[in-house]
Protein backbone atom coordinates (compact mmCIF):
# COMPACT_ATOMS: atom_id res chain seq x y z
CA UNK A 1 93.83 117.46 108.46
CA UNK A 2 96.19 117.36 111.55
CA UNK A 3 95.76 114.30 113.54
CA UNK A 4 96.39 115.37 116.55
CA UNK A 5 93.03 114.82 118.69
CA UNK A 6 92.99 111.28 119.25
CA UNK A 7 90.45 111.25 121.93
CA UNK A 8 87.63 109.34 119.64
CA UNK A 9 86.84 105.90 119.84
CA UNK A 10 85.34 105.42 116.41
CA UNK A 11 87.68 103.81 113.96
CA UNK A 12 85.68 104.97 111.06
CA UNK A 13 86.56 108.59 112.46
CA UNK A 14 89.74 107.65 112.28
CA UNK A 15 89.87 106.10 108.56
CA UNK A 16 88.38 109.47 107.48
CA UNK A 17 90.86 111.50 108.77
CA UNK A 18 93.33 109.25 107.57
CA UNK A 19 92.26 108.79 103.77
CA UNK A 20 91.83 112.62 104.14
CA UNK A 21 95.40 113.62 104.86
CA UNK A 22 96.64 110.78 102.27
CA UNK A 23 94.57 111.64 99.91
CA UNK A 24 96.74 113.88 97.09
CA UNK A 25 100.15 111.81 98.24
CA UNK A 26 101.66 109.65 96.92
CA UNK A 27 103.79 107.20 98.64
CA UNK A 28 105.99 105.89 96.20
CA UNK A 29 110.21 107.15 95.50
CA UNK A 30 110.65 110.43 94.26
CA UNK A 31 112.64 111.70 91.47
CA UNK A 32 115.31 112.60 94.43
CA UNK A 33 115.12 109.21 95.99
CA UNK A 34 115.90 107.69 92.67
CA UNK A 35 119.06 109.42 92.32
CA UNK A 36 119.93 108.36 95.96
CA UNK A 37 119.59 104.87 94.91
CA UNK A 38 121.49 105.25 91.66
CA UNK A 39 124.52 106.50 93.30
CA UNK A 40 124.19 104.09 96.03
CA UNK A 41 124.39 101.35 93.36
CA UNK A 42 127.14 103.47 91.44
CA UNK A 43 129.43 104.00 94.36
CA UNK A 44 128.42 100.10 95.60
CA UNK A 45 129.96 99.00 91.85
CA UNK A 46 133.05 101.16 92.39
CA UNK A 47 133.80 99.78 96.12
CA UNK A 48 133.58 96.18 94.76
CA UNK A 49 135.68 97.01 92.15
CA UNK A 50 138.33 98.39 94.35
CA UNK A 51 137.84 95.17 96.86
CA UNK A 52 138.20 93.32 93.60
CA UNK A 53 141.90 94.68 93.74
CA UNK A 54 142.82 94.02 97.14
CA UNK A 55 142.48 97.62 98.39
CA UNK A 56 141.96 97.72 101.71
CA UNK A 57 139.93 100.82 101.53
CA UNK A 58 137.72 98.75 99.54
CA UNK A 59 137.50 95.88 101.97
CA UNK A 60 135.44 98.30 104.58
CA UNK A 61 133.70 100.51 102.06
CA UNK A 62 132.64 97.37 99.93
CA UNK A 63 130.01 95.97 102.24
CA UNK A 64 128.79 99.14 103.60
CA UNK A 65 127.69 100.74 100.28
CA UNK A 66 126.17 97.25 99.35
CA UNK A 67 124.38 97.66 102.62
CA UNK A 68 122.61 101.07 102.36
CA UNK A 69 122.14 100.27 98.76
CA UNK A 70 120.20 96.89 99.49
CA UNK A 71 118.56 98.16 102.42
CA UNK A 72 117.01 101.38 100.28
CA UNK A 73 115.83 99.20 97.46
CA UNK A 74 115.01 96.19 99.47
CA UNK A 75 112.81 98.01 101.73
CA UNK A 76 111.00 100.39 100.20
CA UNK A 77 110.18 97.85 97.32
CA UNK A 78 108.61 95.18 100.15
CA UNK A 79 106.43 98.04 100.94
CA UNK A 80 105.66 98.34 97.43
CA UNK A 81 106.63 101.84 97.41
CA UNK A 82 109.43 101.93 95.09
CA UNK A 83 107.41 102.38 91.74
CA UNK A 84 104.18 102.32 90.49
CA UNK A 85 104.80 99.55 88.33
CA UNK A 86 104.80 96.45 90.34
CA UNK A 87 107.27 94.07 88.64
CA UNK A 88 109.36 96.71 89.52
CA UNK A 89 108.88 96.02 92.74
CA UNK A 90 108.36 92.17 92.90
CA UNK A 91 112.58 92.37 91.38
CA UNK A 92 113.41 94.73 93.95
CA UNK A 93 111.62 92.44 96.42
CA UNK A 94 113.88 89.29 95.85
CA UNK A 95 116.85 87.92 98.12
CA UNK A 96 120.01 89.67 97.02
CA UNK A 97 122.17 87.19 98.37
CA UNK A 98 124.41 87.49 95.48
């Protein structure tokens, strides 16, 4: 179902249509996603460990990799769409002020 024709009032119209095109997807990370987040978190270890020695290539690349790799997790696990288990997602969830 295409939602394109939003000309009806009804909201129960719209729930239809809505639950219809959901219906066989799911919204939670793919296989691919996963692997974006791994090497997010692998490259994120290997920045901090070249901060860790004063580079200065570290210094910039340090916080950005910690960045997209927070901002990945952290969002898509508030949205509990990270896994289908949710204490995956409740650790996800937390501040990672660390």
């Amino acid at each position: 179902v295409v939602l394109k024709n939003f000309s009806c009032s009804n909201k129960f119209v719209y729930y239809l249509m809505i639950s219809e095109y959901f219906k066989n997807k799911s919204h939670k990370a793919t296989k691919e996603r996963w692997y974006l987040i791994i090497g997010l978190f692998i490259l994120r270890i290997i920045s901090m460990y070249l901060w860790l020695k004063e580079s200065l290539i570290g210094l910039f690349l340090y916080p950005l990799f910690s960045w997209l790799s927070i901002v990945n997790t952290f969002h898509d696990a508030c949205h509990f769409s990270l896994s289908h288990n949710p204490l995956i997602n409740k650790i996800f969830s937390k501040d990672y002020s660390y």
